[in-house]
N, C-alpha and C. Protein backbone atom coordinates (compact mmCIF):
# COMPACT_ATOMS: atom_id res chain seq x y z
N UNK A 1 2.55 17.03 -8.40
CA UNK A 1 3.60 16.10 -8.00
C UNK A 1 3.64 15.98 -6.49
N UNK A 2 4.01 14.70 -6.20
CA UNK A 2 4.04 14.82 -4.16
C UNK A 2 5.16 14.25 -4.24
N UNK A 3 5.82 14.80 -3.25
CA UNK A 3 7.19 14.08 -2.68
C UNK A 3 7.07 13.47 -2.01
N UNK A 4 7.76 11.93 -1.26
CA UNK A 4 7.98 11.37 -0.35
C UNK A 4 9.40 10.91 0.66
N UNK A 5 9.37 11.69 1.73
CA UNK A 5 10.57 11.06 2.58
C UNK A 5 10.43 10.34 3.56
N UNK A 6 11.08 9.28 3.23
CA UNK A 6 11.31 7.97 4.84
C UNK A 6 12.43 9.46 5.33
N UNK A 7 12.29 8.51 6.79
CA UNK A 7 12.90 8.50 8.46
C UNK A 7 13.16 7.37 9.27
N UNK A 8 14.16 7.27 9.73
CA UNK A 8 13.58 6.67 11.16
C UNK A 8 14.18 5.16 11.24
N UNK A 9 15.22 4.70 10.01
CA UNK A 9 16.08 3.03 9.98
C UNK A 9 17.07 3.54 10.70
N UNK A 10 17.64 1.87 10.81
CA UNK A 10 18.99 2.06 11.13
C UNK A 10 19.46 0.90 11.83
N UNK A 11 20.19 0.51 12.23
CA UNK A 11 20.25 -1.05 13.34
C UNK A 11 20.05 -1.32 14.91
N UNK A 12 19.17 -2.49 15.07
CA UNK A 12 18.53 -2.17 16.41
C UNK A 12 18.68 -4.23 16.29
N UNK A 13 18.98 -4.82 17.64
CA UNK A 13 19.28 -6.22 17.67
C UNK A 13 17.67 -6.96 17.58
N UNK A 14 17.60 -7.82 17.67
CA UNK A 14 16.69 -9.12 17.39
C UNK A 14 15.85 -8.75 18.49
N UNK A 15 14.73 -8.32 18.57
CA UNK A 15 13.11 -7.88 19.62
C UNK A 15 13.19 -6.57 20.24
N UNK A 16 14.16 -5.91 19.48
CA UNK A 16 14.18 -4.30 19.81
C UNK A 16 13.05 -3.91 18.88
N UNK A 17 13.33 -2.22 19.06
CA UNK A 17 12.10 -1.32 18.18
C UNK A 17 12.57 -0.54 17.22
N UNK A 18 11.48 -0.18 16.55
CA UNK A 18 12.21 1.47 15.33
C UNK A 18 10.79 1.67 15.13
N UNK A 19 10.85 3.00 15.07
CA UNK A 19 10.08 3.99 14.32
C UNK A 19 10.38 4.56 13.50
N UNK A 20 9.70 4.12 12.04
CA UNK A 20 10.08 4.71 10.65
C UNK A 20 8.55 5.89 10.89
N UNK A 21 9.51 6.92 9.62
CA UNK A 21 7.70 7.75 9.82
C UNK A 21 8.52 8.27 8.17
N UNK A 22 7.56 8.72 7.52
CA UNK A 22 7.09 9.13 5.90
C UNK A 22 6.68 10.39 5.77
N UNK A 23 7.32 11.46 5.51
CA UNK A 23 6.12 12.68 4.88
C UNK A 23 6.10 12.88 3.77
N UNK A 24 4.97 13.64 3.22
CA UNK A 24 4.32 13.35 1.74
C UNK A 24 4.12 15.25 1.69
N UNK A 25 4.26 15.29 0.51
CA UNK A 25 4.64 16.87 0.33
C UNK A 25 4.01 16.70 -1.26
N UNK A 26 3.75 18.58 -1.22
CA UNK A 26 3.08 18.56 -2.85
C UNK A 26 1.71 19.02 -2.84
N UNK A 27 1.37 17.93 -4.00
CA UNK A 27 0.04 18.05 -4.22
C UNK A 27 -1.24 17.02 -3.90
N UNK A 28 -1.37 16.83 -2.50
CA UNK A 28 -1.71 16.05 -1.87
C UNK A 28 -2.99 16.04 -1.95
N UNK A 29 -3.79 14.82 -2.46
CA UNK A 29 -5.54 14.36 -2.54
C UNK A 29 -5.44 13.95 -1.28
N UNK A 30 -6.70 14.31 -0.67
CA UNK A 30 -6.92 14.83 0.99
C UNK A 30 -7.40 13.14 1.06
N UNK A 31 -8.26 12.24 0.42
CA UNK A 31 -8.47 11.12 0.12
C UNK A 31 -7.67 10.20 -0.57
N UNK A 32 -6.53 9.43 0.36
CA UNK A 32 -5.47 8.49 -0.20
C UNK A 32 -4.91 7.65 0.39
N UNK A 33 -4.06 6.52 0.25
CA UNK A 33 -3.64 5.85 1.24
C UNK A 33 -2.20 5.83 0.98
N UNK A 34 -1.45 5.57 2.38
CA UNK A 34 -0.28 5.77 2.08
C UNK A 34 0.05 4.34 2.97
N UNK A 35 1.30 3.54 2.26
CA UNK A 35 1.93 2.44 2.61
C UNK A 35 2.74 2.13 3.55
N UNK A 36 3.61 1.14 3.43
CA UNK A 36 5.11 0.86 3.65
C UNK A 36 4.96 -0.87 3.00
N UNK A 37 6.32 -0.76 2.60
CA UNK A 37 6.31 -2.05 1.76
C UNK A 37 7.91 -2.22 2.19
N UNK A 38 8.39 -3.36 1.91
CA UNK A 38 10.17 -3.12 2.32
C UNK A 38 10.71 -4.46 1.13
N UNK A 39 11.80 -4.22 0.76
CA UNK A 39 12.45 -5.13 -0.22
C UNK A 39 13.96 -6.14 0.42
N UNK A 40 14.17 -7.07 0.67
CA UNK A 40 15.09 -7.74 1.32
C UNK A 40 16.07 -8.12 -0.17
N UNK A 41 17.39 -8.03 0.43
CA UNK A 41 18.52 -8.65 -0.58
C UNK A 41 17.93 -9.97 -1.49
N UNK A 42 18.23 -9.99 -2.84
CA UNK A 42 16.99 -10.72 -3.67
C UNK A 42 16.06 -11.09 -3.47
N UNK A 43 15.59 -10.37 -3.00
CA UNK A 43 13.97 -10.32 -2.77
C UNK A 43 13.16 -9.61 -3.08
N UNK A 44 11.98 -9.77 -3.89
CA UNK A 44 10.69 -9.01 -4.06
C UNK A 44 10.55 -8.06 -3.16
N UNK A 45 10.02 -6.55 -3.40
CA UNK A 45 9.31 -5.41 -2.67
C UNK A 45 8.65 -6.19 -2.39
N UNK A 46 8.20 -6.23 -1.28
CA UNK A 46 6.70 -7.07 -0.78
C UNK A 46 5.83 -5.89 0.67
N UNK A 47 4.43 -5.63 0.51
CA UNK A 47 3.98 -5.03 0.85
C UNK A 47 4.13 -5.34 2.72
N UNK A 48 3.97 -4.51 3.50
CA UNK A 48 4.28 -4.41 5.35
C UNK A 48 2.70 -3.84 5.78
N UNK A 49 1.91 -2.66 5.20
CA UNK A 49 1.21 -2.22 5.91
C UNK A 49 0.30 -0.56 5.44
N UNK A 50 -0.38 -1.02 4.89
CA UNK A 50 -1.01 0.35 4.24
C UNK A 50 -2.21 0.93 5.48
N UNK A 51 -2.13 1.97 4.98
CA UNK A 51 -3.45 2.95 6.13
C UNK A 51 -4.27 4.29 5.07
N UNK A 52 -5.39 3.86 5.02
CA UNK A 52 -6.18 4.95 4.31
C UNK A 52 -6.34 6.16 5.26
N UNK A 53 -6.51 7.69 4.80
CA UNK A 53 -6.91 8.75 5.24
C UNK A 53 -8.19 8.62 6.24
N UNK A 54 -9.20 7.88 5.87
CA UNK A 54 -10.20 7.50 6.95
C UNK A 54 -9.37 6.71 7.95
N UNK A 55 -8.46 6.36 7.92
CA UNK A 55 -7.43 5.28 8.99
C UNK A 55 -7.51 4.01 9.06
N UNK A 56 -8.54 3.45 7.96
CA UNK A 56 -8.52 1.85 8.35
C UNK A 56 -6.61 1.25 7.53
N UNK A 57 -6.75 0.36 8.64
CA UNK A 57 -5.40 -0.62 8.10
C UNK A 57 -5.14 -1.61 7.67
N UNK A 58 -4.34 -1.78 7.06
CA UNK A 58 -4.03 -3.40 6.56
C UNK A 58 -2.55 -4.17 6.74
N UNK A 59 -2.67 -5.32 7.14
CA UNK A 59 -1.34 -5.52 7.62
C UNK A 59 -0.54 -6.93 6.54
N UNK A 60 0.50 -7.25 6.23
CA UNK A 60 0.93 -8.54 5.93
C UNK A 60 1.13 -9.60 7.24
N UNK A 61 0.89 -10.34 6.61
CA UNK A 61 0.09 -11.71 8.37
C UNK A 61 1.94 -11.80 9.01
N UNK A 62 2.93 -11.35 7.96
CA UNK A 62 4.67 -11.64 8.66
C UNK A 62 4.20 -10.36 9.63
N UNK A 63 3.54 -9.36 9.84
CA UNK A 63 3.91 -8.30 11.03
C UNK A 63 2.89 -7.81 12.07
N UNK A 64 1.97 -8.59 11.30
CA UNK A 64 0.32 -8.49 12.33
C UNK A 64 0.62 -8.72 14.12
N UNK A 65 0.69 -7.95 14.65
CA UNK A 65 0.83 -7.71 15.95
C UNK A 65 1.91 -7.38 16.68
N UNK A 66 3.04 -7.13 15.82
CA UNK A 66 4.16 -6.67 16.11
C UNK A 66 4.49 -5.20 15.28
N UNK A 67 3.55 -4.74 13.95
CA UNK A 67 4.14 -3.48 13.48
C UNK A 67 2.39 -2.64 13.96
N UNK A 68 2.69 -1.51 13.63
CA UNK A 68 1.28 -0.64 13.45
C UNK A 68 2.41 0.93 13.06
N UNK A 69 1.16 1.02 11.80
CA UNK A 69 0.62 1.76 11.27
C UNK A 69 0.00 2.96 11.55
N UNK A 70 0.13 4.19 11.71
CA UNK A 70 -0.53 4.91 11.96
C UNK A 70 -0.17 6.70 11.08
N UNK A 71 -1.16 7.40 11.43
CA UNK A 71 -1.07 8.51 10.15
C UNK A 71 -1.68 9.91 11.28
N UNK A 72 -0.87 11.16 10.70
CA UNK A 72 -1.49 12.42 11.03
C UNK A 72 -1.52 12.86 9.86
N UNK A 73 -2.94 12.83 9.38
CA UNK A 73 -3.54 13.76 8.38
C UNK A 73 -3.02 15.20 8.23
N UNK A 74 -3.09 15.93 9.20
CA UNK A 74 -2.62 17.31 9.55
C UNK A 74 -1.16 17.91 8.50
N UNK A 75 -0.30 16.74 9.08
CA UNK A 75 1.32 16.64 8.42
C UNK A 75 1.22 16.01 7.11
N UNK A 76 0.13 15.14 6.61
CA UNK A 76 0.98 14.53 5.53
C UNK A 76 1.43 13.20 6.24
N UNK A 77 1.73 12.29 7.35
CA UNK A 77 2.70 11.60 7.89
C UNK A 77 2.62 10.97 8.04
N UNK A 78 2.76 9.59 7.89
CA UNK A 78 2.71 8.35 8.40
C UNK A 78 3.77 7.51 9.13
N UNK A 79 3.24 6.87 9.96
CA UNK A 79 4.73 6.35 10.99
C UNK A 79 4.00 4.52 10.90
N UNK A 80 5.51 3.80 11.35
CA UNK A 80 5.58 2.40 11.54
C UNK A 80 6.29 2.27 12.39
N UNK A 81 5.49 1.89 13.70
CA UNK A 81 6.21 1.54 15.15
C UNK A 81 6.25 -0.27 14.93
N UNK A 82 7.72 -0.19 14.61
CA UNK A 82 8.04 -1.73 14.68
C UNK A 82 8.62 -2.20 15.87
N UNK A 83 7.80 -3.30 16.22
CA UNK A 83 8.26 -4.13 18.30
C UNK A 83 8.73 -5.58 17.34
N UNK A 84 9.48 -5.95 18.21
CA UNK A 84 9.56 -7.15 18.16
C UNK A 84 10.24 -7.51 16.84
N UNK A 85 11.14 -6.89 16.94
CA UNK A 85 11.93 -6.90 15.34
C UNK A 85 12.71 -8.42 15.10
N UNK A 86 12.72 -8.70 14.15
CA UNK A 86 13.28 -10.20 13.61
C UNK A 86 14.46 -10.09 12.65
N UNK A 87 15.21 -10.79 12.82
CA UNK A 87 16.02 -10.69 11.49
C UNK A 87 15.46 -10.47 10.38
N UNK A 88 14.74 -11.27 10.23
CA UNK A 88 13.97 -11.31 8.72
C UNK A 88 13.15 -10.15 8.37
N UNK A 89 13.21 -9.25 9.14
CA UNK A 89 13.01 -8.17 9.22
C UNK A 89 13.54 -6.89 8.25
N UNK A 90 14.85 -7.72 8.22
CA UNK A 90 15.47 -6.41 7.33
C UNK A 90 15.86 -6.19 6.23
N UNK A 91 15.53 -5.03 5.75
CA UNK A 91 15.25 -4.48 4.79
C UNK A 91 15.53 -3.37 4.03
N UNK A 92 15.57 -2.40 2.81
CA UNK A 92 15.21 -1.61 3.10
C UNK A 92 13.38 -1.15 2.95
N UNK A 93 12.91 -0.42 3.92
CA UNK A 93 11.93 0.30 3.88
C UNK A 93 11.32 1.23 3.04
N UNK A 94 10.06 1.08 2.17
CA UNK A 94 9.65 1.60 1.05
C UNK A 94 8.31 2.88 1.56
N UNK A 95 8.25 3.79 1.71
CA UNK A 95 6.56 3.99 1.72
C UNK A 95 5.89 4.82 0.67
N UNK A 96 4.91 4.93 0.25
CA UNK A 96 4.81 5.34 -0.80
C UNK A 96 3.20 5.92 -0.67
N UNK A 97 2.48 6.93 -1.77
CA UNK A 97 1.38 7.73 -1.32
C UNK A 97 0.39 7.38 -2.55
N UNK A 98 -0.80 7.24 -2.76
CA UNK A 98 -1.23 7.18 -3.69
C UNK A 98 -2.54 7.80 -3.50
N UNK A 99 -3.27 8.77 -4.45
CA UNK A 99 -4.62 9.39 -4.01
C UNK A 99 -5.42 8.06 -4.49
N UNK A 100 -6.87 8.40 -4.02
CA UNK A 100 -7.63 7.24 -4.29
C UNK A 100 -8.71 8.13 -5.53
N UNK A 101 -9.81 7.30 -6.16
CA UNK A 101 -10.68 8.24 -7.07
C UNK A 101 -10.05 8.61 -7.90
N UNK A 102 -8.67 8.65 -8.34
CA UNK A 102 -8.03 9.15 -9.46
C UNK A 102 -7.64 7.85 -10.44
N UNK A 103 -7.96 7.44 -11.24
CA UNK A 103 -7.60 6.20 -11.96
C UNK A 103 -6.50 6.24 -12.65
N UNK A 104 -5.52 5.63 -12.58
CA UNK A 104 -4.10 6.34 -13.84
C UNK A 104 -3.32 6.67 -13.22
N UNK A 105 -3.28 6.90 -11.84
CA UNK A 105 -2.59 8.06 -11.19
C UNK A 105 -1.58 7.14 -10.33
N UNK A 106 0.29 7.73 -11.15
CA UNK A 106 1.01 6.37 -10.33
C UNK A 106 1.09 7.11 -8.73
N UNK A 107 1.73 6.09 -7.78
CA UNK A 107 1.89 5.77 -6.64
C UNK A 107 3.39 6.58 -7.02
N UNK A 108 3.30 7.59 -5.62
CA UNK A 108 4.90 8.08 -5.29
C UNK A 108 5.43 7.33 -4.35
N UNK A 109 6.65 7.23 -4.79
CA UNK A 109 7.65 6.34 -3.82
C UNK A 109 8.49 7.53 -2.91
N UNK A 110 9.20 6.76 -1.93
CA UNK A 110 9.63 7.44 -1.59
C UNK A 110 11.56 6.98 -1.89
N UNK A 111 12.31 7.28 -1.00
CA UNK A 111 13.68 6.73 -1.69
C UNK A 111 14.35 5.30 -1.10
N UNK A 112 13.61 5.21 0.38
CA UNK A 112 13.79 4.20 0.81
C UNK A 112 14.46 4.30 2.45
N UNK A 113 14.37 3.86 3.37
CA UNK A 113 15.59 3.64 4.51
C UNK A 113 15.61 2.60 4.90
N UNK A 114 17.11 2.06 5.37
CA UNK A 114 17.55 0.70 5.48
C UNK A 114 17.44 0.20 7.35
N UNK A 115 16.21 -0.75 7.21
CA UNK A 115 16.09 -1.40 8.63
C UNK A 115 17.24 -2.48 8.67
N UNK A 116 18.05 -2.57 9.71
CA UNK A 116 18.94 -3.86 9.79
C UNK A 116 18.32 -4.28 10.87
N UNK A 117 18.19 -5.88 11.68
CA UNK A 117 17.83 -6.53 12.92
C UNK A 117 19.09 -7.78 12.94
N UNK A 118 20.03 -7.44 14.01
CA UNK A 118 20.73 -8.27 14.25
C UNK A 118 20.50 -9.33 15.07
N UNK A 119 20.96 -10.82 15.00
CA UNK A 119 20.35 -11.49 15.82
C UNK A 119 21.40 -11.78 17.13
C-alpha cells in the first residue's frame, strides 16, 4: 500500500505563486510516475502535470510555462511550483502515484489541497 499527502494550498491573488509538494509513503516501485491533476467546482478532475522517476514531464497546454513539475526520488516527493496563478486556477489539487510495469495496479490518490487565486 503507498500513502499519499498534498502540502502547500491555500490563497494567493491573481499572478502570485504556491508551491504544492506530495509525499508518497509505503510500498514504493522505485519505477513510477507521480502526478497532479486538480478538480474545479463542477468540474471534471482534469490532469495539470505528471513526472516519471527518470524525470521526463508532461504538462496540460492551460499551465505549460507557468507550472513545473519536479521530483526528489530520495523522499518519495514531488513538488508544483505554480507562477503566474489565474483564477481559473482554482481548485482543489489532486496528486497521485502510480508504479509503472505493474498492470492492474490502481493509482494512489492523495486527499487533496485547496488552491484559491483571487482576482
Amino acid at each position: 500500500q503507498v500513502q499519499v499527502v498534498e502540502s502547500g494550498g491555500g490563497l494567493v491573488q491573481a499572478g502570485g505563486s504556491l508551491r504544492l509538494s506530495c509525499a508518497a509513503s509505503g510500498s514504493i516501485f522505485s519505477i513510477n510516475v507521480m502526478g497532479w491533476h486538480r478538480q474545479a467546482p463542477g468540474k471534471q478532475r482534469e490532469l495539470v502535470a505528471t513526472i516519471l522517476s527518470s524525470g521526463e514531464t508532461t504538462y496540460a497546454d492551460s499551465v505549460k510555462g507557468r507550472f513545473t513539475i519536479s521530483r526528489d526520488n530520495a523522499k518519495n516527493t514531488v513538488y508544483l511550483q505554480m507562477n503566474s496563478l489565474k483564477p481559473e486556477d482554482t481548485a482543489v489539487y489532486y496528486c497521485n502515484y502510480r508504479p509503472l510495469g505493474r498492470p492492474g495496479t490502481l493509482p494512489s490518490w492523495g486527499q487533496g489541497t485547496q488552491v484559491t487565486v483571487s482576482s
